[in-house]
C-alpha atoms as a PDB file:
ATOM      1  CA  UNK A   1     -89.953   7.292 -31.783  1.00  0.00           C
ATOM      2  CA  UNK A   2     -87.217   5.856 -33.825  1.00  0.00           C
ATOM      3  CA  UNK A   3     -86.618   2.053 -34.440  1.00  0.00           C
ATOM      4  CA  UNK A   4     -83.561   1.114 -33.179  1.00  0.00           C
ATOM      5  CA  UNK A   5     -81.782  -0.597 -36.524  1.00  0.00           C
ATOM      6  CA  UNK A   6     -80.922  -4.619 -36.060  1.00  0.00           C
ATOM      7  CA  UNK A   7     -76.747  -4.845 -36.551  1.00  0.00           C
ATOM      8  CA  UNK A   8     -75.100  -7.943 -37.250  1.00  0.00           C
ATOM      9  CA  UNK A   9     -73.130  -9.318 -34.125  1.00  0.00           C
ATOM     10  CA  UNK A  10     -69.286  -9.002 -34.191  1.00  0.00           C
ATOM     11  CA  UNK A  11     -69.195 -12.179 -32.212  1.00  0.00           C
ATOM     12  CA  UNK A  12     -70.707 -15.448 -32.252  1.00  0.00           C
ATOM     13  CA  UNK A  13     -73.460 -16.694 -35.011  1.00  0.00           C
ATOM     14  CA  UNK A  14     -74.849 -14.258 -37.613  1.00  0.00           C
ATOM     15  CA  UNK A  15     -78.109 -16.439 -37.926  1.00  0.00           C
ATOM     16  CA  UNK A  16     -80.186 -18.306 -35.685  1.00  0.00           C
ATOM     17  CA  UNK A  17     -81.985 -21.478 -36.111  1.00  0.00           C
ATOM     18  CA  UNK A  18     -85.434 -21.863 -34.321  1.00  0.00           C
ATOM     19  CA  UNK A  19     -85.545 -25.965 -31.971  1.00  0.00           C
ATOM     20  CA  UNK A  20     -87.548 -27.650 -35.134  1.00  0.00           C
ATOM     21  CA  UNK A  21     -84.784 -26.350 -38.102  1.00  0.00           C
ATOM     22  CA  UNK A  22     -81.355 -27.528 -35.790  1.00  0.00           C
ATOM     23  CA  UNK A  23     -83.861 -31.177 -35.192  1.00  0.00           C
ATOM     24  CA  UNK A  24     -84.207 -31.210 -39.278  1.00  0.00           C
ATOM     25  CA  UNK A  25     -80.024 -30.141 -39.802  1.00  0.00           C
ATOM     26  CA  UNK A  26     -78.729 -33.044 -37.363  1.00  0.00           C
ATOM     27  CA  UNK A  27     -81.226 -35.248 -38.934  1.00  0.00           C
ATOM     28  CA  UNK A  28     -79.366 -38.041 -42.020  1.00  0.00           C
ATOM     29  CA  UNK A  29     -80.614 -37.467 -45.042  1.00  0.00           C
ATOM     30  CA  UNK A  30     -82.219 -40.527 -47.290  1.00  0.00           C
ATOM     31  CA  UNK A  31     -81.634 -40.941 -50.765  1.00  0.00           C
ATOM     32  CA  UNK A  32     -84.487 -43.454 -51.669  1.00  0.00           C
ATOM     33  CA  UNK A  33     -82.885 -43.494 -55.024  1.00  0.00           C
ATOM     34  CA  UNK A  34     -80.211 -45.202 -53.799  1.00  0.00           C
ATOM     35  CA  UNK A  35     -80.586 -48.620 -53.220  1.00  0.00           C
ATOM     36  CA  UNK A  36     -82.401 -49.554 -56.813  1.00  0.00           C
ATOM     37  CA  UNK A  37     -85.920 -48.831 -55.645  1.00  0.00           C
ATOM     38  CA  UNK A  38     -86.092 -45.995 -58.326  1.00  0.00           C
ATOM     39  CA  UNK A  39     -87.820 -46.419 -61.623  1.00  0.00           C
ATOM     40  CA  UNK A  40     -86.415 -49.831 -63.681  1.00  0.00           C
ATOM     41  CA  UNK A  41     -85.255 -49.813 -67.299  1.00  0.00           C
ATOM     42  CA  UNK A  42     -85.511 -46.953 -70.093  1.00  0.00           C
ATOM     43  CA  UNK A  43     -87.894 -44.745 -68.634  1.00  0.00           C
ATOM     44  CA  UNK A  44     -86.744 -41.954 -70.723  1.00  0.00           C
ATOM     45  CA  UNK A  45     -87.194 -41.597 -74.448  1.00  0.00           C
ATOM     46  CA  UNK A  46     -85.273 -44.300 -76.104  1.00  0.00           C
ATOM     47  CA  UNK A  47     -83.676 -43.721 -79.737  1.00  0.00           C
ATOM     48  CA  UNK A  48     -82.545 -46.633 -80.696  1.00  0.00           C
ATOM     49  CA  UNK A  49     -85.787 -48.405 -79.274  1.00  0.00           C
ATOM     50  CA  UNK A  50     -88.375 -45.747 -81.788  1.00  0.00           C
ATOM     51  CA  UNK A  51     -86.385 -46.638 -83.995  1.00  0.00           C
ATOM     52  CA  UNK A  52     -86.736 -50.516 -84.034  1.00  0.00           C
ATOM     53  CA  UNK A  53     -90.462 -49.836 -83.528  1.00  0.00           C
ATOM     54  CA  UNK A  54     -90.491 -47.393 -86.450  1.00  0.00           C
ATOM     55  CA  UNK A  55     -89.117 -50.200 -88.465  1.00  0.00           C
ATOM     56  CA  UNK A  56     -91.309 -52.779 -87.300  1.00  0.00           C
ATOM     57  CA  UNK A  57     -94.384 -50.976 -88.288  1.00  0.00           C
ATOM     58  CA  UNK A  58     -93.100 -50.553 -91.351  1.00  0.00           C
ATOM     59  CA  UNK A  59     -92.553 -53.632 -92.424  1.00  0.00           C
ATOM     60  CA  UNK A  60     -96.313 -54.687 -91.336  1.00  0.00           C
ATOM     61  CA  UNK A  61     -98.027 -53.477 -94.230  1.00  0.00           C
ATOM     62  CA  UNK A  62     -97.743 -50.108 -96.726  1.00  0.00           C
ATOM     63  CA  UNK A  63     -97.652 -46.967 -95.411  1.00  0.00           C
ATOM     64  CA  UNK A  64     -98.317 -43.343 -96.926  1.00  0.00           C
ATOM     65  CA  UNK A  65     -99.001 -41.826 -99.541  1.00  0.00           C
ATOM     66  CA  UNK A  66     -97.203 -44.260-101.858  1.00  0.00           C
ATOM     67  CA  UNK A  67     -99.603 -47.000-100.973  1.00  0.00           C
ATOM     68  CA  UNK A  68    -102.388 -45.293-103.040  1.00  0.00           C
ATOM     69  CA  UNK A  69    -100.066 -44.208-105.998  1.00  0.00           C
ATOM     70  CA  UNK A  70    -100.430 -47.693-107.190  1.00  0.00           C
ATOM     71  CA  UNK A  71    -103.930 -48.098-107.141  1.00  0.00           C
ATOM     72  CA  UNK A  72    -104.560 -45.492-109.698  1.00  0.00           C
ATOM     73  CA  UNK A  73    -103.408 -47.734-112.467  1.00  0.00           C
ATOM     74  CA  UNK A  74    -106.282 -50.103-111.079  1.00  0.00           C
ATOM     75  CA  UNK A  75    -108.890 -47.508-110.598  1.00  0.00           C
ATOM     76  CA  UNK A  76    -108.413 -45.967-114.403  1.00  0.00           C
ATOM     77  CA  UNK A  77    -109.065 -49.016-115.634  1.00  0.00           C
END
């Protein structure tokens, strides 16, 4: 036997919904991002902020290789 093939309708909905998926459309939908209770401050990577930091640690001490090119006069000695 032959399947009989499945035809759109000419009249009336094209798709159906099953009880739980119309409960879910009717249902509001919550942003919980909207009312501040998302993440606070520069949670993403900060330029400006590396940067300061950058320069911070800098300023501590020496840094590199030019910290040892110094020394040599000291260790020929």
């Amino acid at each position: 036997m032959s399947r009989k093939a499945k035809r759109v309708p000419k009249r009336g909905a094209v798709w159906h919904l099953s009880a739980e998926e119309v409960t879910l459309a009717k249902k509001p939908r919550y942003n919980g991002f909207a009312c501040g209770h998302g993440a606070h401050g520069d949670t993403k990577y900060n330029r400006a902020r590396a940067n300061r930091a950058w320069k911070r640690d800098m300023q501590k001490g020496p840094h590199g290789p030019f910290f040892f090119a110094g020394m040599t006069d000291a260790l020929t000695r």
